[in-house]
C-alpha atoms as a PDB file:
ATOM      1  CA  UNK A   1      -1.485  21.351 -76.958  1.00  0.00           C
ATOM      2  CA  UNK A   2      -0.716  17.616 -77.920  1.00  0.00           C
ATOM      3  CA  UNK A   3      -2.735  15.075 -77.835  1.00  0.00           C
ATOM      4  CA  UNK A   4      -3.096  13.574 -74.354  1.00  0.00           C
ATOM      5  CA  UNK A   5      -1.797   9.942 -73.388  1.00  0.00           C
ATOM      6  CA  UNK A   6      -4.867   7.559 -72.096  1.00  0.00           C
ATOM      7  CA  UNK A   7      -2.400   8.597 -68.931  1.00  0.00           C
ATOM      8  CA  UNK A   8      -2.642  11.967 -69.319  1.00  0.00           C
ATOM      9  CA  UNK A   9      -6.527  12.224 -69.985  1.00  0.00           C
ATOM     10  CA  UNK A  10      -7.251  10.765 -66.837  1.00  0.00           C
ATOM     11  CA  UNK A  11      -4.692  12.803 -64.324  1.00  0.00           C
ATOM     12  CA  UNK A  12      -6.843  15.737 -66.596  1.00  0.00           C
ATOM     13  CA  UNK A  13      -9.814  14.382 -65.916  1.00  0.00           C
ATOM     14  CA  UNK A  14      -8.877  14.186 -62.170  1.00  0.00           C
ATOM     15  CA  UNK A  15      -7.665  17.862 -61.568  1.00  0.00           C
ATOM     16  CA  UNK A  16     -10.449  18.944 -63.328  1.00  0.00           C
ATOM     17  CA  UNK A  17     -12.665  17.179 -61.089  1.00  0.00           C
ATOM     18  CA  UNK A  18     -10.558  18.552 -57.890  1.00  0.00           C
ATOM     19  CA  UNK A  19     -10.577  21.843 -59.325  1.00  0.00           C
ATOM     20  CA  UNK A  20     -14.142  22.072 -59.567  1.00  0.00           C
ATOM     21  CA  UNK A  21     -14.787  20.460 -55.972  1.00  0.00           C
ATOM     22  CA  UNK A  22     -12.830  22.265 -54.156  1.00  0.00           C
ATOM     23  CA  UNK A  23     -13.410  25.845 -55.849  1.00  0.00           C
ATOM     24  CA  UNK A  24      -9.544  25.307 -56.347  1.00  0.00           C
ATOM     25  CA  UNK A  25      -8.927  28.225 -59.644  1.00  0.00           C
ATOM     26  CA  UNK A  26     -11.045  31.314 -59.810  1.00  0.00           C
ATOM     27  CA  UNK A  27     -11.696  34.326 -61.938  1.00  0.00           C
ATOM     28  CA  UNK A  28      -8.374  36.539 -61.547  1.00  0.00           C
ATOM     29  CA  UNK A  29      -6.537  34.612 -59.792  1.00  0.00           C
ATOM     30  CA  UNK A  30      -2.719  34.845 -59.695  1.00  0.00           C
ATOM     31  CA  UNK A  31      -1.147  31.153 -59.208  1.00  0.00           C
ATOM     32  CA  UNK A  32       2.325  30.303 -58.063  1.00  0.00           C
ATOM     33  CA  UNK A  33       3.485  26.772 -58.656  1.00  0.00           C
ATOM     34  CA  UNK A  34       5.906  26.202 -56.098  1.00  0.00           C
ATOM     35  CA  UNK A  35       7.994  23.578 -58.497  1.00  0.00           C
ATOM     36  CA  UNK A  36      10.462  21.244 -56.625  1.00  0.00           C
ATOM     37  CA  UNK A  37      11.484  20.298 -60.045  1.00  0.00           C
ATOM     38  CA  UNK A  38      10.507  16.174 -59.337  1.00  0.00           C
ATOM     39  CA  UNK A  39       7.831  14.074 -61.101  1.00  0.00           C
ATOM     40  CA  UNK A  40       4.494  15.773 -59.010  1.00  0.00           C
ATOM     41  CA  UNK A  41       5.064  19.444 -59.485  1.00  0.00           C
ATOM     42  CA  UNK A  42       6.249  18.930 -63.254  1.00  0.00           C
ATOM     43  CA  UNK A  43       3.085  16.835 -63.835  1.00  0.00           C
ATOM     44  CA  UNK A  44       0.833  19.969 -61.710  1.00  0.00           C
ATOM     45  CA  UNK A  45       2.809  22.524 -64.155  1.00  0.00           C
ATOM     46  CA  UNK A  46       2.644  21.238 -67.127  1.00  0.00           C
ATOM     47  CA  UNK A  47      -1.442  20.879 -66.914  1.00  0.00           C
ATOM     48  CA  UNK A  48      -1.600  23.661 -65.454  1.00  0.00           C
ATOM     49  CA  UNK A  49      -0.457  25.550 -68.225  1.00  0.00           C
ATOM     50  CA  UNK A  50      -2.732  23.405 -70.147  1.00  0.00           C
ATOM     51  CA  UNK A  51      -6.159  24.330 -68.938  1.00  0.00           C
ATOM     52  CA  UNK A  52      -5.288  27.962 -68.739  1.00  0.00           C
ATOM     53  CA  UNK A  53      -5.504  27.631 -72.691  1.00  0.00           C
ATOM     54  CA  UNK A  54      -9.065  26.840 -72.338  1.00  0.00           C
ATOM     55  CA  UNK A  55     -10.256  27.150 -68.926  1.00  0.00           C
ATOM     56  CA  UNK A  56     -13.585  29.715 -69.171  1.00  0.00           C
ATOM     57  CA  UNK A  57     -11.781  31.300 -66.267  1.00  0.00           C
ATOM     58  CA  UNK A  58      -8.743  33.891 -66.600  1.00  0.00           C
ATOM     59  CA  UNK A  59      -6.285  32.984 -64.576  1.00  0.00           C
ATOM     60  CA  UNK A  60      -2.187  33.695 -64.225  1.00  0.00           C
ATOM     61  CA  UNK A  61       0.402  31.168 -63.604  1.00  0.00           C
ATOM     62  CA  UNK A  62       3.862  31.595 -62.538  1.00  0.00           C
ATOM     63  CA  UNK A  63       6.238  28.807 -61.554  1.00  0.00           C
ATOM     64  CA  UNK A  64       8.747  29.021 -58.887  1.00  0.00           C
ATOM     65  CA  UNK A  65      11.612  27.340 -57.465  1.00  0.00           C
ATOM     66  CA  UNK A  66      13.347  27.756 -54.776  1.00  0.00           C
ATOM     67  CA  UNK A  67      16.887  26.007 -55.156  1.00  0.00           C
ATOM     68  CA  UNK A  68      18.837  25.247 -51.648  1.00  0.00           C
ATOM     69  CA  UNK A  69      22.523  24.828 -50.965  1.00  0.00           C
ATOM     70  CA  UNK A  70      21.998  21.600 -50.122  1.00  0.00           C
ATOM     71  CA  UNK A  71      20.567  19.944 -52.746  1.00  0.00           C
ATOM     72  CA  UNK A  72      23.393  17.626 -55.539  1.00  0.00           C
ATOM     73  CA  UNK A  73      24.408  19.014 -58.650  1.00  0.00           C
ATOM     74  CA  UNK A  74      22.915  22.231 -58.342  1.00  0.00           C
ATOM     75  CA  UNK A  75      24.042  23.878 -61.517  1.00  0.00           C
ATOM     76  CA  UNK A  76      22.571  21.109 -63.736  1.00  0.00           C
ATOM     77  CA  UNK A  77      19.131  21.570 -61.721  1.00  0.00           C
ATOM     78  CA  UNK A  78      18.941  24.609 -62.503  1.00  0.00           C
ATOM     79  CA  UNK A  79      19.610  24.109 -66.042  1.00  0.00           C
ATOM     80  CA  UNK A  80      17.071  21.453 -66.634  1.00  0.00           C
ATOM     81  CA  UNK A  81      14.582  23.021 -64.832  1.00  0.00           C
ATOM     82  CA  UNK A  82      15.358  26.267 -67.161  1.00  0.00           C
ATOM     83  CA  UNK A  83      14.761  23.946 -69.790  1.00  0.00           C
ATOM     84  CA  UNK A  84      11.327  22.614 -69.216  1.00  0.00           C
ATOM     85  CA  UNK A  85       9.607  25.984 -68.233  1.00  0.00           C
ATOM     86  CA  UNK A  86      10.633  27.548 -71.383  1.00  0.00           C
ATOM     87  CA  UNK A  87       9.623  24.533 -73.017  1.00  0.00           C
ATOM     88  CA  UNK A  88       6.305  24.738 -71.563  1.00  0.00           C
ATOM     89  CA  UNK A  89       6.209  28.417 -72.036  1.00  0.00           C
ATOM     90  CA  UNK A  90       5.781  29.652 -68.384  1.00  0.00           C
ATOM     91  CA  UNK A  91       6.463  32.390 -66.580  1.00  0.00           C
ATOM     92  CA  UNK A  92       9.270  31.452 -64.072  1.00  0.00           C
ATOM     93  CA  UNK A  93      11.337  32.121 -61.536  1.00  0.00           C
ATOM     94  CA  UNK A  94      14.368  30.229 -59.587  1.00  0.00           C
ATOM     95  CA  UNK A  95      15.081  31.884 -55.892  1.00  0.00           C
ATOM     96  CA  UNK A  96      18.487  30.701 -54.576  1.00  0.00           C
ATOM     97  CA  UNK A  97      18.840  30.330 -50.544  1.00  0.00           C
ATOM     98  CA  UNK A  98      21.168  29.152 -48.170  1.00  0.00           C
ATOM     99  CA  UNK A  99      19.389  26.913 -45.318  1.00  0.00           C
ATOM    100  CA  UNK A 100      20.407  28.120 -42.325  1.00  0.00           C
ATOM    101  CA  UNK A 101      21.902  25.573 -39.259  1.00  0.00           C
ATOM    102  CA  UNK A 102      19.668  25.532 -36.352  1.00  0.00           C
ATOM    103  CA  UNK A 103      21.219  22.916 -33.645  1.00  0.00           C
ATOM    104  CA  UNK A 104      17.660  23.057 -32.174  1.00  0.00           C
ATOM    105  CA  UNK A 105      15.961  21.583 -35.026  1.00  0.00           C
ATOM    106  CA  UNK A 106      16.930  17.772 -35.737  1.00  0.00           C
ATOM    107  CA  UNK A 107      14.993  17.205 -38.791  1.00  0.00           C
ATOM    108  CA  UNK A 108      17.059  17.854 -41.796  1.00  0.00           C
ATOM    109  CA  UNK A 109      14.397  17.566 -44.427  1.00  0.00           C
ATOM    110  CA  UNK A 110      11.479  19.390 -42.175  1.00  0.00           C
ATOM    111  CA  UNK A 111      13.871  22.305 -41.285  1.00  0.00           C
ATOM    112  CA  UNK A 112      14.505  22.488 -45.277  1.00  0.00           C
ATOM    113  CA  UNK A 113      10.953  22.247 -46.413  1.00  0.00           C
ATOM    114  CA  UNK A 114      10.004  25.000 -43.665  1.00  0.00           C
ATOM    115  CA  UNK A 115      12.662  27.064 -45.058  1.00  0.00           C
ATOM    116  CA  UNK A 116      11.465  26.973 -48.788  1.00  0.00           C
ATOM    117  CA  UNK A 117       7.651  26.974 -47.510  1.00  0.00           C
ATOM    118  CA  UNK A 118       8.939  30.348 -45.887  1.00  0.00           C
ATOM    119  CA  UNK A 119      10.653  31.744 -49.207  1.00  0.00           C
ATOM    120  CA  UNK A 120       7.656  30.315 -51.459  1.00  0.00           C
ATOM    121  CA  UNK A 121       4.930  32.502 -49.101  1.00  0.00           C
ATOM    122  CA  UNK A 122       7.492  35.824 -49.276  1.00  0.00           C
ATOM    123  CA  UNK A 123       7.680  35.458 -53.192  1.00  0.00           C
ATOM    124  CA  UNK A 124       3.769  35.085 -53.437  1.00  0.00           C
ATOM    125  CA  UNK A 125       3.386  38.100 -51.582  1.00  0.00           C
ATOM    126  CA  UNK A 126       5.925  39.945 -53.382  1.00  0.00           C
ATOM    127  CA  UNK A 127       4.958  39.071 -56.855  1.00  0.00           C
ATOM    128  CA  UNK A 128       0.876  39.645 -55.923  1.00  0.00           C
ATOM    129  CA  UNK A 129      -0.011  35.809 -55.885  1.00  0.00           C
ATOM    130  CA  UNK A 130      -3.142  35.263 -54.068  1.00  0.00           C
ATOM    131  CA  UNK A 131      -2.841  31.436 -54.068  1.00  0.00           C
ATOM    132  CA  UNK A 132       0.140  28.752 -54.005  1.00  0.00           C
ATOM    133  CA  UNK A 133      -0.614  25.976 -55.867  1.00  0.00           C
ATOM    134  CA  UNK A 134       1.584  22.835 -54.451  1.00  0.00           C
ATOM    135  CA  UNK A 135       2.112  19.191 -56.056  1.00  0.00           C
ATOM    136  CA  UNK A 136       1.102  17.122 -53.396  1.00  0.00           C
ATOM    137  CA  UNK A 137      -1.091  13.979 -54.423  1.00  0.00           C
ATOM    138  CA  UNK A 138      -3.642  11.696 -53.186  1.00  0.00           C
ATOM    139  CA  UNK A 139      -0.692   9.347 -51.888  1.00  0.00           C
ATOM    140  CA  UNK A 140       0.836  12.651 -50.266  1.00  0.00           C
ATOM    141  CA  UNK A 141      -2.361  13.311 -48.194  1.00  0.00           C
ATOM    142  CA  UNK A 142      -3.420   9.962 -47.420  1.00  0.00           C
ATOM    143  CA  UNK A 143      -0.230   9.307 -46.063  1.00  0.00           C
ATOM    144  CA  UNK A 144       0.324  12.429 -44.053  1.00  0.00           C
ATOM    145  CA  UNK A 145      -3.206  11.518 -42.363  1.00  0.00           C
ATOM    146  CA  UNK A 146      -1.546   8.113 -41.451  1.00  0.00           C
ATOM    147  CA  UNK A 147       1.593   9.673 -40.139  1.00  0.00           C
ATOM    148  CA  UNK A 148      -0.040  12.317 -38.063  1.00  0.00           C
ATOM    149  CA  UNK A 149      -2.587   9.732 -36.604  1.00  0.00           C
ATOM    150  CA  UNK A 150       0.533   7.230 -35.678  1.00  0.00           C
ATOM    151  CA  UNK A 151       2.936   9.965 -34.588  1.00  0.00           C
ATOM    152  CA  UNK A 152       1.161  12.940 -33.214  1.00  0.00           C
ATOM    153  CA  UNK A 153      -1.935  11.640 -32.040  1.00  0.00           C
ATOM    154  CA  UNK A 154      -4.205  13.837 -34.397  1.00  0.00           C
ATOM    155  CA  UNK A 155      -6.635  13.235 -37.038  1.00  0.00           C
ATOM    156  CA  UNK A 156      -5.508  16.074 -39.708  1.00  0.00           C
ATOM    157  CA  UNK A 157      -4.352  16.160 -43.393  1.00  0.00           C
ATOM    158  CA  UNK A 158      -3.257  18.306 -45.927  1.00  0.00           C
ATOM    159  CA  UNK A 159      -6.659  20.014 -47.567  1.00  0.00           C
ATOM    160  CA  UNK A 160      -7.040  20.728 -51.051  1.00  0.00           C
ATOM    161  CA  UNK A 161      -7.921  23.745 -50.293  1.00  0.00           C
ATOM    162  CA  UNK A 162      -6.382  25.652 -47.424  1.00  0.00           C
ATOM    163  CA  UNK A 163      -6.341  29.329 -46.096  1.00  0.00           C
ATOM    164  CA  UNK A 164      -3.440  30.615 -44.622  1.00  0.00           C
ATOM    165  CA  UNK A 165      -2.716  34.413 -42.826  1.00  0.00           C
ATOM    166  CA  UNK A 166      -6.839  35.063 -42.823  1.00  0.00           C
ATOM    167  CA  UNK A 167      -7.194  34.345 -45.983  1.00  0.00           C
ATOM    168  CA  UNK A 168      -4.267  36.180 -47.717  1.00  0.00           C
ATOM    169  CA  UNK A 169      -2.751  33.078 -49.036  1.00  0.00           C
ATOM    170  CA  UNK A 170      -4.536  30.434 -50.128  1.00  0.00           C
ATOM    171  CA  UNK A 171      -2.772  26.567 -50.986  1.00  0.00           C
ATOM    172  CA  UNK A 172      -4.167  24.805 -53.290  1.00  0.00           C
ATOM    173  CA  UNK A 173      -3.772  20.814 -54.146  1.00  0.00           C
ATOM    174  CA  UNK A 174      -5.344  20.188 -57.856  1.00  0.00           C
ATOM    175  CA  UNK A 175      -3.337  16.831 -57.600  1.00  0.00           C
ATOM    176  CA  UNK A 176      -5.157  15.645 -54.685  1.00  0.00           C
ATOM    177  CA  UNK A 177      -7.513  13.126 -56.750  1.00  0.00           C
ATOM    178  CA  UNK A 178      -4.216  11.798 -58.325  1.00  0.00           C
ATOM    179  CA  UNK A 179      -2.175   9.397 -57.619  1.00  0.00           C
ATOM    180  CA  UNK A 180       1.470   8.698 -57.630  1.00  0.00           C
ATOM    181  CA  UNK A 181       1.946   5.862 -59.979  1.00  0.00           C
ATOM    182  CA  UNK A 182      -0.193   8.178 -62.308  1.00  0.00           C
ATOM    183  CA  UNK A 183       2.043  11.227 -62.198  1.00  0.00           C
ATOM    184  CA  UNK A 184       4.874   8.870 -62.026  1.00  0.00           C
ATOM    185  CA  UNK A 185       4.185   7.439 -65.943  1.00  0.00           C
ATOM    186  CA  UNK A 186       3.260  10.516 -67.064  1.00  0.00           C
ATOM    187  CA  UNK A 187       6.583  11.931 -65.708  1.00  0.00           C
ATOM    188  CA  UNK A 188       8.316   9.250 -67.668  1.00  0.00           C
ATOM    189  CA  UNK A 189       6.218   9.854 -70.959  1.00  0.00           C
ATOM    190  CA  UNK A 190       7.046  13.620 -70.938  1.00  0.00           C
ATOM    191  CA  UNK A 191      10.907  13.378 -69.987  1.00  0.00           C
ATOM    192  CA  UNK A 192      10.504  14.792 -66.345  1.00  0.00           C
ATOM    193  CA  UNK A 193      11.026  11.519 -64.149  1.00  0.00           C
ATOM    194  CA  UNK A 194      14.760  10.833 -62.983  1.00  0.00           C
ATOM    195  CA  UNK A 195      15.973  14.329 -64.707  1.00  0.00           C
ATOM    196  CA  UNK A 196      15.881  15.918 -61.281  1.00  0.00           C
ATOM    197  CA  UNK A 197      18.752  16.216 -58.357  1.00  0.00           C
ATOM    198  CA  UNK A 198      18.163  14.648 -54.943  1.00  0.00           C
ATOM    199  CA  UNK A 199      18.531  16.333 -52.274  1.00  0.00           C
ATOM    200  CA  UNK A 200      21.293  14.677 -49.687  1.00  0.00           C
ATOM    201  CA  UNK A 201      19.203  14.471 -46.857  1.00  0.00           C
ATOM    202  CA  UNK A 202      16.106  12.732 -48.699  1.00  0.00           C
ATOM    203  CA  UNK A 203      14.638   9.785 -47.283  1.00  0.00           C
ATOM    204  CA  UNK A 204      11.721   9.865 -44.680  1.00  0.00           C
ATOM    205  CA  UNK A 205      11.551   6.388 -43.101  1.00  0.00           C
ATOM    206  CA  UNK A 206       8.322   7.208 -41.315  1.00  0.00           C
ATOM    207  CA  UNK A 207       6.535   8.035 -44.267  1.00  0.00           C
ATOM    208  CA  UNK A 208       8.385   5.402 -46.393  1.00  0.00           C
ATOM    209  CA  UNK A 209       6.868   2.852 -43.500  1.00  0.00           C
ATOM    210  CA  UNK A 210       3.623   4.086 -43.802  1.00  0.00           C
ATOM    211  CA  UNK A 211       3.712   3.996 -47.554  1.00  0.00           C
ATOM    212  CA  UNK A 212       4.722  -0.038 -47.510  1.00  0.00           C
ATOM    213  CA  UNK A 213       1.941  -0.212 -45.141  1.00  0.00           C
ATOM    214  CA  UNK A 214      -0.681   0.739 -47.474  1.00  0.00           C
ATOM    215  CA  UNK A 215       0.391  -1.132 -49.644  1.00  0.00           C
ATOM    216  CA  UNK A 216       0.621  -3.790 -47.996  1.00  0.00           C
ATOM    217  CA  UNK A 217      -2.733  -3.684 -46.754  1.00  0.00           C
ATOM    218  CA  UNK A 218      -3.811  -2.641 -50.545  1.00  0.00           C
ATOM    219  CA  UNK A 219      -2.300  -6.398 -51.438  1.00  0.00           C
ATOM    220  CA  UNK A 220      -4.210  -7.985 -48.941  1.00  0.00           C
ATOM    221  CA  UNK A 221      -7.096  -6.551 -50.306  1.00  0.00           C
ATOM    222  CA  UNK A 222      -7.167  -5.829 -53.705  1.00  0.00           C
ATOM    223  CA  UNK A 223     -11.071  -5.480 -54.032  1.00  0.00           C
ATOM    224  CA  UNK A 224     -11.413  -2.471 -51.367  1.00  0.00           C
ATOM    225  CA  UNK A 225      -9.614   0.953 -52.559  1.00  0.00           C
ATOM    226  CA  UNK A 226      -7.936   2.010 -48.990  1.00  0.00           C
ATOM    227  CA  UNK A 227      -6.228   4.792 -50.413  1.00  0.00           C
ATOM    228  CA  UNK A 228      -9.847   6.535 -51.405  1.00  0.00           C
ATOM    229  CA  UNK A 229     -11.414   5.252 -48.326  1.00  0.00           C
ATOM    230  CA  UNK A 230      -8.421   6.631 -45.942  1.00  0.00           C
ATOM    231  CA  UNK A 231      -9.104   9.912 -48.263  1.00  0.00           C
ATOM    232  CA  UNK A 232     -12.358  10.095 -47.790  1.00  0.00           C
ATOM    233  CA  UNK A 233     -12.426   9.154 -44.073  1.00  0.00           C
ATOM    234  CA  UNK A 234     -12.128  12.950 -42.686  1.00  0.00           C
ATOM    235  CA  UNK A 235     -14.800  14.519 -44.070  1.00  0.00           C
ATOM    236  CA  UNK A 236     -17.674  11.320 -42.990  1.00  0.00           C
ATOM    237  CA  UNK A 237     -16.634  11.426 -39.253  1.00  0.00           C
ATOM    238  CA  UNK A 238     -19.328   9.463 -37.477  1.00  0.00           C
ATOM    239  CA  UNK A 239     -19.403  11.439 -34.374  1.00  0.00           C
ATOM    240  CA  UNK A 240     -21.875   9.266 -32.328  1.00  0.00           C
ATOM    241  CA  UNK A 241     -18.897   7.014 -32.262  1.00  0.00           C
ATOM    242  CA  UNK A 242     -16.166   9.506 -31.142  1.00  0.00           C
ATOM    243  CA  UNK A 243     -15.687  10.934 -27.869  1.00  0.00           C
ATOM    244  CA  UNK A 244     -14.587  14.723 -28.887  1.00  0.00           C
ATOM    245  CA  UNK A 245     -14.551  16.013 -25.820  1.00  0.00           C
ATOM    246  CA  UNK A 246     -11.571  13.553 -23.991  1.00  0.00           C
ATOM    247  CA  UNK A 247      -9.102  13.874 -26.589  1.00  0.00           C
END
């Protein structure tokens, strides 16, 4: 392994930390990295791969993409992504699927992710993959928090550790102390960042609103960290304060 950036010490340092916390890798476990093939699950990968060098756990990783019939330049995708796993030196494999039409459903993006949610879950089950390990980040979660507070009336989140079909699936975040801008350079430094297709229907303008929010309110205050406070917010719920039982 190469030496790490001062970038790439601290996203270490981070999943480290998250993997630890959260009881994220175990003895034996079998990982699937679901790999969209942009800057977050690249970054996930690649360290990944790293610590199961010299983790004092044994642990298998196997990264997996699921490539739609929707997404630009499809064929080049692939190629790239090809590319980096073998560069890496990962175990890998690329599942292509069609996205069905469903009139009923009028988000194009949600109805996709579902979809390759759906086919990620089948393939760990298929290929004996006890956990899914995803690249969603600090920003990810604090935002989804935000969105689901604003839109749905909920307090909820995306845990960095979650347990799915009694236990026989379990999703794991070890990005979840990271941020974006973090992943983001380190992207850049390694070659990932801008290599990727976009997918046509991209663009979320309730999350992108929530995202100029925060940092918005990050400007206004540039002593307070609102991004770690929002974070940590669900798990010091003051309930003397909070009527739980009119919701």
């Amino acid at each position: 392994m190469k030496k790490l950036s001062n970038i790439g010490v601290k996203i270490n340092s981070r999943i480290g930390k998250a993997i630890h916390d959260y009881k994220l890798i175990e003895e034996g476990d079998k990982i699937l990295v679901g790999v969209s093939g942009g800057k977050d699950s690249l970054t996930l990968l690649k360290f990944l791969k790293d610590i199961q060098g010299w983790a004092p756990v044994k642990f298998d990783i196997i990264a997996y993409h699921v490539l739609t019939d929707i997404q630009s330049e499809p064929e080049e995708h692939e190629k790239f992504l090809r590319e980096v796993f073998e560069t890496i030196g990962v175990k890998y494999k690329i599942k292509k699927i069609k996205i069905p039409d469903d009139k009923k459903v009028k988000s194009g993006c949600f109805w996709c992710a579902w979809n390759r949610r759906k086919t990620l879950f089948k393939a760990a089950d298929k290929l004996g993959c006890n956990k899914v390990a995803l690249g969603h980040h600090k920003d990810d979660i604090v935002e989804t928090m935000l969105m689901n507070l604003f839109y749905n009336g909920e307090i909820s989140a995306m845990n960095p550790r979650q347990e799915l079909f009694g236990g026989e699936v379990i999703i794991i975040r070890p990005l979840c102390y990271v941020e974006e801008e973090m992943t983001a350079k380190f992207s850049k430094e390694n070659g990932f960042y801008g290599r990727t297709c976009q997918c046509r229907l991209a663009g979320d303008s309730k999350r992108k609103f929530v995202k100029d929010l925060i940092r918005e309110v990050e400007r206004s205050n540039p002593k307070i960290n609102v991004k770690s406070n929002i974070f940590r917010s669900v798990s010091r719920i003051r309930e003397g304060y909070i009527d739980l039982k009119n919701g």
